[in-house]
Each structure stands twice: as C-alpha cells, then as structure tokens.
C-alpha atoms as a PDB file:
ATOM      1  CA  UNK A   1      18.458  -9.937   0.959  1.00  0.00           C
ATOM      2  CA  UNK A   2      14.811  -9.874   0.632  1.00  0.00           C
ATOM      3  CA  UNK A   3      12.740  -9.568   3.779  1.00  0.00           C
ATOM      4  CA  UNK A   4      15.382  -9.441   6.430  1.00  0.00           C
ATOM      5  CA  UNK A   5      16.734  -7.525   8.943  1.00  0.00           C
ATOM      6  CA  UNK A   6      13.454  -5.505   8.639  1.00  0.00           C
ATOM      7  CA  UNK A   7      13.087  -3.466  12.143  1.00  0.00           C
ATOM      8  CA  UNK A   8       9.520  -4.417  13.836  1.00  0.00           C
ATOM      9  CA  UNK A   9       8.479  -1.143  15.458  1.00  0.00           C
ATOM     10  CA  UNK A  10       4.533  -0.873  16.420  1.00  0.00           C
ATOM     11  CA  UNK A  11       2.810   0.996  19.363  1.00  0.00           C
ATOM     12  CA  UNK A  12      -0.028  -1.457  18.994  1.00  0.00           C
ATOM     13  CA  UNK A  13      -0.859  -4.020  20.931  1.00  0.00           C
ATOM     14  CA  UNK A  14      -2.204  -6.085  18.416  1.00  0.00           C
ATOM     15  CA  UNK A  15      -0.124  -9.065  17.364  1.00  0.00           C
ATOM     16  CA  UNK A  16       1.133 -10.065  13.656  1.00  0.00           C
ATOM     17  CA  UNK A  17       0.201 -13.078  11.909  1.00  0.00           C
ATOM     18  CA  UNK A  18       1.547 -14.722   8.656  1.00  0.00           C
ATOM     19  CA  UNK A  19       0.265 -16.141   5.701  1.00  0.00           C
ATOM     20  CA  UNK A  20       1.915 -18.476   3.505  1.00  0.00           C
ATOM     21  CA  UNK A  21       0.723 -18.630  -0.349  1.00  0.00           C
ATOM     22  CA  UNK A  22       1.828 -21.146  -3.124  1.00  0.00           C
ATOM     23  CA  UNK A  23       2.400 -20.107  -6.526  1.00  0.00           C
ATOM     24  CA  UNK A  24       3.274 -22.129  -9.536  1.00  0.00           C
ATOM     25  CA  UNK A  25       1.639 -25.294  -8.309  1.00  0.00           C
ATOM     26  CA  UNK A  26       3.538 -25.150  -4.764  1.00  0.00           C
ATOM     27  CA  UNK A  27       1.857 -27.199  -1.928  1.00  0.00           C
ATOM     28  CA  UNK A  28       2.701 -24.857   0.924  1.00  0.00           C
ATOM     29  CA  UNK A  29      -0.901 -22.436   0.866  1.00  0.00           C
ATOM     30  CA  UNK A  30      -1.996 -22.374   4.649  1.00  0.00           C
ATOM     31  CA  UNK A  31      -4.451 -20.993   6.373  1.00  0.00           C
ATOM     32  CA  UNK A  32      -5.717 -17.322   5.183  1.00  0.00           C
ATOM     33  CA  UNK A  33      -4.260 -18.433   1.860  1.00  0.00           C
ATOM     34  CA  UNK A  34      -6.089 -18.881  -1.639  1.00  0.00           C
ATOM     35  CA  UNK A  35      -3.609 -19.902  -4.285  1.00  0.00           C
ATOM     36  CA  UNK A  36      -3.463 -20.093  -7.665  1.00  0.00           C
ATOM     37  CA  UNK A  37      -1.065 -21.085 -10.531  1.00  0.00           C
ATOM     38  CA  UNK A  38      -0.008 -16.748 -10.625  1.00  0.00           C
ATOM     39  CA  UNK A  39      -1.991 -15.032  -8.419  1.00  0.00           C
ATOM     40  CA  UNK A  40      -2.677 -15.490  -4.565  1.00  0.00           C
ATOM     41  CA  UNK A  41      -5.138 -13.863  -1.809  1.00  0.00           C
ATOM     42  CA  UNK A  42      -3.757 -12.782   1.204  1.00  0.00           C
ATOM     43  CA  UNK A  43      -6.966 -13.001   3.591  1.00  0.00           C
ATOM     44  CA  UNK A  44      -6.309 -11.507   7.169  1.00  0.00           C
ATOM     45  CA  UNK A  45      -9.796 -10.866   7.934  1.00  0.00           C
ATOM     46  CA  UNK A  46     -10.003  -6.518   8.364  1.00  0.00           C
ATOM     47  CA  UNK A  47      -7.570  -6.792   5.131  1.00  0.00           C
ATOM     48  CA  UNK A  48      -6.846  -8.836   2.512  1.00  0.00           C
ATOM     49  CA  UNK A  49      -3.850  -8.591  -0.081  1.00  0.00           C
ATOM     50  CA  UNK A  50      -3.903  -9.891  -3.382  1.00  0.00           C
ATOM     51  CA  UNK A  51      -0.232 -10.679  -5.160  1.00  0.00           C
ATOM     52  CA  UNK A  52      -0.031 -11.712  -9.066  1.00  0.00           C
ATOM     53  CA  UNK A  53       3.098 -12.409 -11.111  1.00  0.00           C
ATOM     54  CA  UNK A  54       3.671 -11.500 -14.561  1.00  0.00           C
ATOM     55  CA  UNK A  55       5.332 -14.691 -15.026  1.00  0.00           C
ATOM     56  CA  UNK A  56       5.625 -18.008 -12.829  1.00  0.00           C
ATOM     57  CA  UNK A  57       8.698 -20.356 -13.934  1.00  0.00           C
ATOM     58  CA  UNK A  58       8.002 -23.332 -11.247  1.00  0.00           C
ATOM     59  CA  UNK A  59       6.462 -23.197  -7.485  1.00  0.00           C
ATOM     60  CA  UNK A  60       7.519 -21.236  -5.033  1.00  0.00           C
ATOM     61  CA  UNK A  61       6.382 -19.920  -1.675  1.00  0.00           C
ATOM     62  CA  UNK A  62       5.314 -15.980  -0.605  1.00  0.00           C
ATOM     63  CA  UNK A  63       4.655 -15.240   3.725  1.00  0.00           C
ATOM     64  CA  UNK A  64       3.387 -12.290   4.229  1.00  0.00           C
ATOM     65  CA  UNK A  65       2.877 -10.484   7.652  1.00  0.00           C
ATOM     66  CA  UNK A  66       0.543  -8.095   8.866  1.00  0.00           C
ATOM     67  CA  UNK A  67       2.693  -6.127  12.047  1.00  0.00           C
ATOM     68  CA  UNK A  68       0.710  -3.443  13.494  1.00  0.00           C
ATOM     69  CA  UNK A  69       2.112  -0.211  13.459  1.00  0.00           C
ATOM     70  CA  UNK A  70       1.493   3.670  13.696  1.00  0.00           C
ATOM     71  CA  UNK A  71       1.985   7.038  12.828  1.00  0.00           C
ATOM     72  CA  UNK A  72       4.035   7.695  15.968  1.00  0.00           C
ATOM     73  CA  UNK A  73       5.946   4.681  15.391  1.00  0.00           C
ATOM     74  CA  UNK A  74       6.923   5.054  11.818  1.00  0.00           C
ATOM     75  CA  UNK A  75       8.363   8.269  12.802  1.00  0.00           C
ATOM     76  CA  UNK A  76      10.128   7.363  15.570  1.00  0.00           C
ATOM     77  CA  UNK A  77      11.924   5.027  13.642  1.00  0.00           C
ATOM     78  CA  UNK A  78      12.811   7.617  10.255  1.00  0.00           C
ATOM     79  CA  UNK A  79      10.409   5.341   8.423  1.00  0.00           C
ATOM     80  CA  UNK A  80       8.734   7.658   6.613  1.00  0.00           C
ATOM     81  CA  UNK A  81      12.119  10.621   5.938  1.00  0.00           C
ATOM     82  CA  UNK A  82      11.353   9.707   2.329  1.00  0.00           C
ATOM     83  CA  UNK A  83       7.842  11.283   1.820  1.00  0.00           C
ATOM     84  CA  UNK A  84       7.576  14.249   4.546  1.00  0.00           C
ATOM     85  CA  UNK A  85       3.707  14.828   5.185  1.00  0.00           C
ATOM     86  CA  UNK A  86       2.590  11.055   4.450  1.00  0.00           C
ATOM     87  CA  UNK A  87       0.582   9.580   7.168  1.00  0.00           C
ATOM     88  CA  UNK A  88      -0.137   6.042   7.639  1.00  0.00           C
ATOM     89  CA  UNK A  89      -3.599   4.585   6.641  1.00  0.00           C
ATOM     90  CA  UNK A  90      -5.428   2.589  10.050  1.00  0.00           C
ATOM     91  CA  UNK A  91      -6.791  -0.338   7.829  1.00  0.00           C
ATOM     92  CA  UNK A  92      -8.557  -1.642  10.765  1.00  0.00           C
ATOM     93  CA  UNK A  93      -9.620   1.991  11.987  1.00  0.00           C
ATOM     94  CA  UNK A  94      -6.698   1.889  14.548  1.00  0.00           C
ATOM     95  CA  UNK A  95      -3.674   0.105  13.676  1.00  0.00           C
ATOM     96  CA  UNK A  96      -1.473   0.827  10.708  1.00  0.00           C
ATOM     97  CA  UNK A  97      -0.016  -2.304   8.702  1.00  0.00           C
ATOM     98  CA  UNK A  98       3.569  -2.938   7.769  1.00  0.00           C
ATOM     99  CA  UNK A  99       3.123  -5.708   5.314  1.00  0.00           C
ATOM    100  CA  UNK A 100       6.576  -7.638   5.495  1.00  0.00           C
ATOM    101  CA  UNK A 101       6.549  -9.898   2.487  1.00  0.00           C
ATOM    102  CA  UNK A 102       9.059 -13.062   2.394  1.00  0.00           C
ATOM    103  CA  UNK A 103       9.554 -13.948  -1.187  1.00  0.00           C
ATOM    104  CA  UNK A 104      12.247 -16.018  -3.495  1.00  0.00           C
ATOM    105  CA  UNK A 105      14.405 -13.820  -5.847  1.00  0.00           C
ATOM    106  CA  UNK A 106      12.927 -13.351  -9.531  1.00  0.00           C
ATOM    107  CA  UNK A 107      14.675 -16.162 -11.591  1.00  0.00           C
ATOM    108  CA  UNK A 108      14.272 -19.344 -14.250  1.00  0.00           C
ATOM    109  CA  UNK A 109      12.626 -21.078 -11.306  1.00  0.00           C
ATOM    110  CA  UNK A 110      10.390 -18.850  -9.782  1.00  0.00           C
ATOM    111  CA  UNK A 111       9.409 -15.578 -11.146  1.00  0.00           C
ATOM    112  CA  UNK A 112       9.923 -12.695 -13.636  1.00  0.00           C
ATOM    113  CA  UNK A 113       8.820  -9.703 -14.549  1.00  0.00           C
ATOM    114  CA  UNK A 114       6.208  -7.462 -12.356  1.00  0.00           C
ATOM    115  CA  UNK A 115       4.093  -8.399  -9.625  1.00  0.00           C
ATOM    116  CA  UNK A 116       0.761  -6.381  -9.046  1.00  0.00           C
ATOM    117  CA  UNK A 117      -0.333  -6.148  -5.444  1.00  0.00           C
ATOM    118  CA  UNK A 118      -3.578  -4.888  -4.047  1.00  0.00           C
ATOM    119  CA  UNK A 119      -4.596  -3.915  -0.478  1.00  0.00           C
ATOM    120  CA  UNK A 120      -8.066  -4.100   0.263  1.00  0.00           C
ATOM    121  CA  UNK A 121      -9.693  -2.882   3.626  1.00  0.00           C
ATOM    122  CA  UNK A 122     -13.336  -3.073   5.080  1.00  0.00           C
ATOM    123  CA  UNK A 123     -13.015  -0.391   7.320  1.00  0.00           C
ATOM    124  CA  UNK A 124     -14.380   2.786   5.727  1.00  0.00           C
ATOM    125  CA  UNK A 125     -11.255   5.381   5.932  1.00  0.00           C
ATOM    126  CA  UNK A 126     -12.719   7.222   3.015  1.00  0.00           C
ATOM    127  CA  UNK A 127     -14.386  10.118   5.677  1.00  0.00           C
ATOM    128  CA  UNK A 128     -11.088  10.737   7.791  1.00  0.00           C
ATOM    129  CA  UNK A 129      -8.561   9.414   4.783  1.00  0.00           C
ATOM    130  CA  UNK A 130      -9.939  10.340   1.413  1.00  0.00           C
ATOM    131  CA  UNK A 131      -8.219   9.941  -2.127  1.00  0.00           C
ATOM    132  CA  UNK A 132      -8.647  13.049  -3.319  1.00  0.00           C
ATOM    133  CA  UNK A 133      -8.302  15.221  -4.886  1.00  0.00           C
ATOM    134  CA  UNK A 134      -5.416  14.333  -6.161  1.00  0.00           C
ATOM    135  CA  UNK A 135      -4.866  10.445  -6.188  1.00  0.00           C
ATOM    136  CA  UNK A 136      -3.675  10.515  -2.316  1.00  0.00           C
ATOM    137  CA  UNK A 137      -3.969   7.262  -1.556  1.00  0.00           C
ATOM    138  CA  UNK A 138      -0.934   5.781  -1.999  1.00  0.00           C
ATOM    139  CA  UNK A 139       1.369   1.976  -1.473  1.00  0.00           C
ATOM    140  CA  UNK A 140       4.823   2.379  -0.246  1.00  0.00           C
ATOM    141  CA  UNK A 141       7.556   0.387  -0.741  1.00  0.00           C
ATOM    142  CA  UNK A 142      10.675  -0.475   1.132  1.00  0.00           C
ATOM    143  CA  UNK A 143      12.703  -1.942  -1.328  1.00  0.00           C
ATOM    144  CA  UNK A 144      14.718  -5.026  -0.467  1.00  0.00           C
ATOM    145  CA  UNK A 145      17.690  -3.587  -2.547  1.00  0.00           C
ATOM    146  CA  UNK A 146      17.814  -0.177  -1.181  1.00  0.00           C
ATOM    147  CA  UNK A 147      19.983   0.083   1.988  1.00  0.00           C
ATOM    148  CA  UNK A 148      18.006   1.315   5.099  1.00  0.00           C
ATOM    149  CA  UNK A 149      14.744   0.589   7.021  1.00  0.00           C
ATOM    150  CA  UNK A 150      13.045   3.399   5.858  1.00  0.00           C
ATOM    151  CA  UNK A 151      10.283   3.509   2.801  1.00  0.00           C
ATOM    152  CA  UNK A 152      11.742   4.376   0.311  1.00  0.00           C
ATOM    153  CA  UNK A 153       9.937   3.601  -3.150  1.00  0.00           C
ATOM    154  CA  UNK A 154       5.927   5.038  -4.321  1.00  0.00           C
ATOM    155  CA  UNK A 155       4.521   1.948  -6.184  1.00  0.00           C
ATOM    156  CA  UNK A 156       0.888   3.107  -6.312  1.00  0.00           C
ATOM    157  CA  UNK A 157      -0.440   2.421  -9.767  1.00  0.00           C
ATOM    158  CA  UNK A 158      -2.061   5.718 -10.324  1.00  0.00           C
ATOM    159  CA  UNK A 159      -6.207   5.440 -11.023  1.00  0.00           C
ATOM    160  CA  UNK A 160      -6.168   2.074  -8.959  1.00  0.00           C
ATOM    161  CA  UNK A 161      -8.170   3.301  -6.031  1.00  0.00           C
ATOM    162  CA  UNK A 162     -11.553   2.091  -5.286  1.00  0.00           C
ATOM    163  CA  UNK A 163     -14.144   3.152  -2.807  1.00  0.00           C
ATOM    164  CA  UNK A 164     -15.794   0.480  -2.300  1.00  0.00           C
ATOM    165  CA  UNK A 165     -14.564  -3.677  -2.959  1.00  0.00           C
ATOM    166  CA  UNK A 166     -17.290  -6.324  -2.168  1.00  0.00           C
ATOM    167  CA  UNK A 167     -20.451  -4.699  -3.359  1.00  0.00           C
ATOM    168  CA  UNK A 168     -21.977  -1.099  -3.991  1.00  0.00           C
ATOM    169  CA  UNK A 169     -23.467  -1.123  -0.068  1.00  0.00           C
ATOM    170  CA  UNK A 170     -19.743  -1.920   1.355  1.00  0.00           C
ATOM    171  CA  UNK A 171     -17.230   1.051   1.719  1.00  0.00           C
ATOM    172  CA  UNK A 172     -14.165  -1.044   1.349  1.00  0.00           C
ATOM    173  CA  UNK A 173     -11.362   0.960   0.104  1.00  0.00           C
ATOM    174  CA  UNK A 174      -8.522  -0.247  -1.872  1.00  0.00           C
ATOM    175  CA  UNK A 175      -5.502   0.824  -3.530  1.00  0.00           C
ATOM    176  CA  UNK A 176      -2.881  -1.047  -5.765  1.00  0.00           C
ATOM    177  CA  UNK A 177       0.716  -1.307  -6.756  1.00  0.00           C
ATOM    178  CA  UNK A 178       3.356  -2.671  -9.029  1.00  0.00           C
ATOM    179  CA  UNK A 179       7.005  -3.793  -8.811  1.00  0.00           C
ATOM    180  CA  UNK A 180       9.843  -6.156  -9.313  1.00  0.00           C
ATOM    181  CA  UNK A 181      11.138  -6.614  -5.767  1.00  0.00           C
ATOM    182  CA  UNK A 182      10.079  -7.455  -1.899  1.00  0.00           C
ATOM    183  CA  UNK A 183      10.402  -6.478   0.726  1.00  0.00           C
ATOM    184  CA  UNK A 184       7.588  -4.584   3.264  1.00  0.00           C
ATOM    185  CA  UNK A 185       4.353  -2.209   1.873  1.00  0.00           C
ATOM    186  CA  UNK A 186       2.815   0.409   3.551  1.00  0.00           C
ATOM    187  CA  UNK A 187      -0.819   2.162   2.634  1.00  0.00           C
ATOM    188  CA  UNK A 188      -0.270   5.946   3.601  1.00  0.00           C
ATOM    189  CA  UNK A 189      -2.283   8.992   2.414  1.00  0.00           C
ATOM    190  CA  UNK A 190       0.157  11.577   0.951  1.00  0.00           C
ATOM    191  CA  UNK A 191      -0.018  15.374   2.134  1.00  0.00           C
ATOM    192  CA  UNK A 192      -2.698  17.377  -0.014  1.00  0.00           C
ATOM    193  CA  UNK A 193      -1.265  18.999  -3.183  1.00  0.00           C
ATOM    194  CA  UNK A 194      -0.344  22.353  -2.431  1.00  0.00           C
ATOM    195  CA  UNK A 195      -1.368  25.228  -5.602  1.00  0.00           C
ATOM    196  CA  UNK A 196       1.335  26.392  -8.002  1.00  0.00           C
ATOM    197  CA  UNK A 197       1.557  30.340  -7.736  1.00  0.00           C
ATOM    198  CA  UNK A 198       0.534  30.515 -10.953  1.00  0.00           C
ATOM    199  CA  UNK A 199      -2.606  28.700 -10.383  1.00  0.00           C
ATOM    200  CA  UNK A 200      -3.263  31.009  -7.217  1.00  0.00           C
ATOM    201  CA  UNK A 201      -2.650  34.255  -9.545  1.00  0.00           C
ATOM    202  CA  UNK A 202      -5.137  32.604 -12.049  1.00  0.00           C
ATOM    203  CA  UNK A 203      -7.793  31.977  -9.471  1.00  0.00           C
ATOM    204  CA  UNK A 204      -7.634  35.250  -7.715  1.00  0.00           C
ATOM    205  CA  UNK A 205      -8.184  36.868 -11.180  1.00  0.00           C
ATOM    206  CA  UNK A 206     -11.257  34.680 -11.656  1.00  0.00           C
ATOM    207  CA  UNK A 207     -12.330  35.662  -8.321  1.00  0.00           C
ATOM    208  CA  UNK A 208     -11.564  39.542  -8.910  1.00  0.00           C
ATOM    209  CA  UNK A 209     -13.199  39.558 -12.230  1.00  0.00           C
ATOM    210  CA  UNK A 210     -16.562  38.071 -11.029  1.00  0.00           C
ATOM    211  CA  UNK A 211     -16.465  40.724  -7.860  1.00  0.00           C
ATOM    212  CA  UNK A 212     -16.019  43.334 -10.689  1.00  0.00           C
ATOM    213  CA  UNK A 213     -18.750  42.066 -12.623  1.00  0.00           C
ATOM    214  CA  UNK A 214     -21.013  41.544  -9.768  1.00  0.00           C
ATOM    215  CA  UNK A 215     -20.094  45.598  -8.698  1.00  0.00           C
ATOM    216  CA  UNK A 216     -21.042  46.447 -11.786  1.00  0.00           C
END
C-alpha cells in the first residue's frame, strides 16, 4: 500500500503541511502546487520538490508532506538501520524532512515507468553538510513495497548535486533521485568514504619517497 501506515516520529516542533499536485490534466493542484501535464513543483517555501513522470496515461493526483524530523528521531525509531553513519540533512538549518508522498499505483491510467524527483533547499548546508568528496549527498527511499518503516532504498542519481539552484549569488543546494515507487524520501549525507588499505600503502609510499628525496 503506498503511503500508509508510515510512523510520524519528529522532535520538532514545527508542524507538516501538504501539497496536492495534478498530473495528466487533473484539476486537484492546490496551494504550493505548480502542475503540469508530467511534471509538478512541490513549493513549501525553505524547500521545494520537483516530481516528473516518464509517462502520464490520464490525471491523477500526488500529496506530498513535509513532517519535521531529526537525527535523534530517525534513530530512535530504527529509521536509518539500513545505512549506519548517514545523518539527516536540516533543509531549513534545523529540522530534517520526511517527505511522505501519497501517490496512485503505476498503471494504464495513471503512470509508468520512472519518476525523477528533486529536492531543492535555500538554506546553505554546504559548510556543515558538504557533498564531497565523494558524492555524499544522498535521497533515501522507503519503499512502499518493502515491509518496515525504516529507509530502506539509495535513489540518489549520482552527479545530480548542485550547489547552488536560483542563481550564482544563492547557495541553494540540491540533490536528485529516480524510481518506480512511493512512498516517503529522506535527504541524508552519507558517512565519509573510508581509504582502501591499498590506497593507504600507496600513499604512505608517496609520502616516504618524497621524505627520502627531500633527505637527500
């Protein structure tokens, strides 16, 4: 079932809100919303989300909802067992967001194919949450089709991060992602990429050698 029994756990005192798109000529776009025929903008104000569909068969209706969240939290609830070391992103430089997403099935009538989602934030996490090295900026997915609460699926299209979003003064991050199913997407900077041995031997032989030559 996509989009339920999802467990709401946030430390925050900030409250959700949801935002209703139309896609495929559907009606329903509220408030926050800016349709299209495929592709939709999520607009929540410190964040935005932007959802496209490979392929739109007739109208149908995505809610998303932003529920503020937190390191703490996540753990608490076993969230995060699936990628030890990940930490949670604050896209508004405090909260976390647990984007739950409310969508119809793929099918004839609604959609096939992919979706490509991307998260964009205007508050500049690149100082205390920085991509690299090593493309660690990531989306997180907890699938509707796999059993548990926890986030379970990386969906980061690799290369996708940007520094910067509405123009070359602005340090709005974003990352994005792409998948086949719904459910609730987390942005969360993955642990720093520890050396292989073999690149540690290799790099304290550099580092010996150009002692040796500088002794010499």
């Amino acid at each position: 079932m996509l989009g339920a029994g999802l467990l709401l756990v946030s430390a925050s005192t900030a409250s959700a809100s949801t935002i209703t798109c139309g896609f495929g000529g559907s009606q329903n776009g509220g408030p926050g919303c800016v349709g299209g025929q495929s592709t939709g903008f999520f607009l929540f104000g410190p964040y935005q989300m932007t959802l496209g569909f490979d392929t739109v068969n007739g109208p149908f209706d995505v809610s998303v909802t932003d529920v503020p969240t937190s390191q703490a939290a996540l753990i608490q609830a076993q969230r995060l067992n699936g990628f030890p070391g990940y930490t949670c992103v604050p896209l508004d430089g405090t909260n976390c967001i647990d984007f739950q997403i409310t969508a119809p099935a793929p099918g004839p009538t609604t959609w096939t194919g992919f979706y490509n989602v991307s998260i964009f934030w205007n508050f500049n996490t690149n100082p205390s949450f920085p991509n690299g090295p090593g493309n660690l900026i990531r989306i997180l997915h907890n699938r509707g089709d796999v059993p548990g609460n926890g986030f379970d699926t990386d969906i980061t299209v690799i290369g996708s991060y940007v520094g910067e979003f509405r123009n070359p003064l602005d340090d709005d991050p974003g990352i994005g992602g792409r998948d086949d199913n719904f459910q609730s997407l987390l942005v969360a900077q993955a642990p720093a990429a520890v050396p292989e041995p073999g690149t540690l031997l290799l790099l304290g032989s550099g580092v010996a050698w150009l002692v040796r030559r500088k002794v010499s």
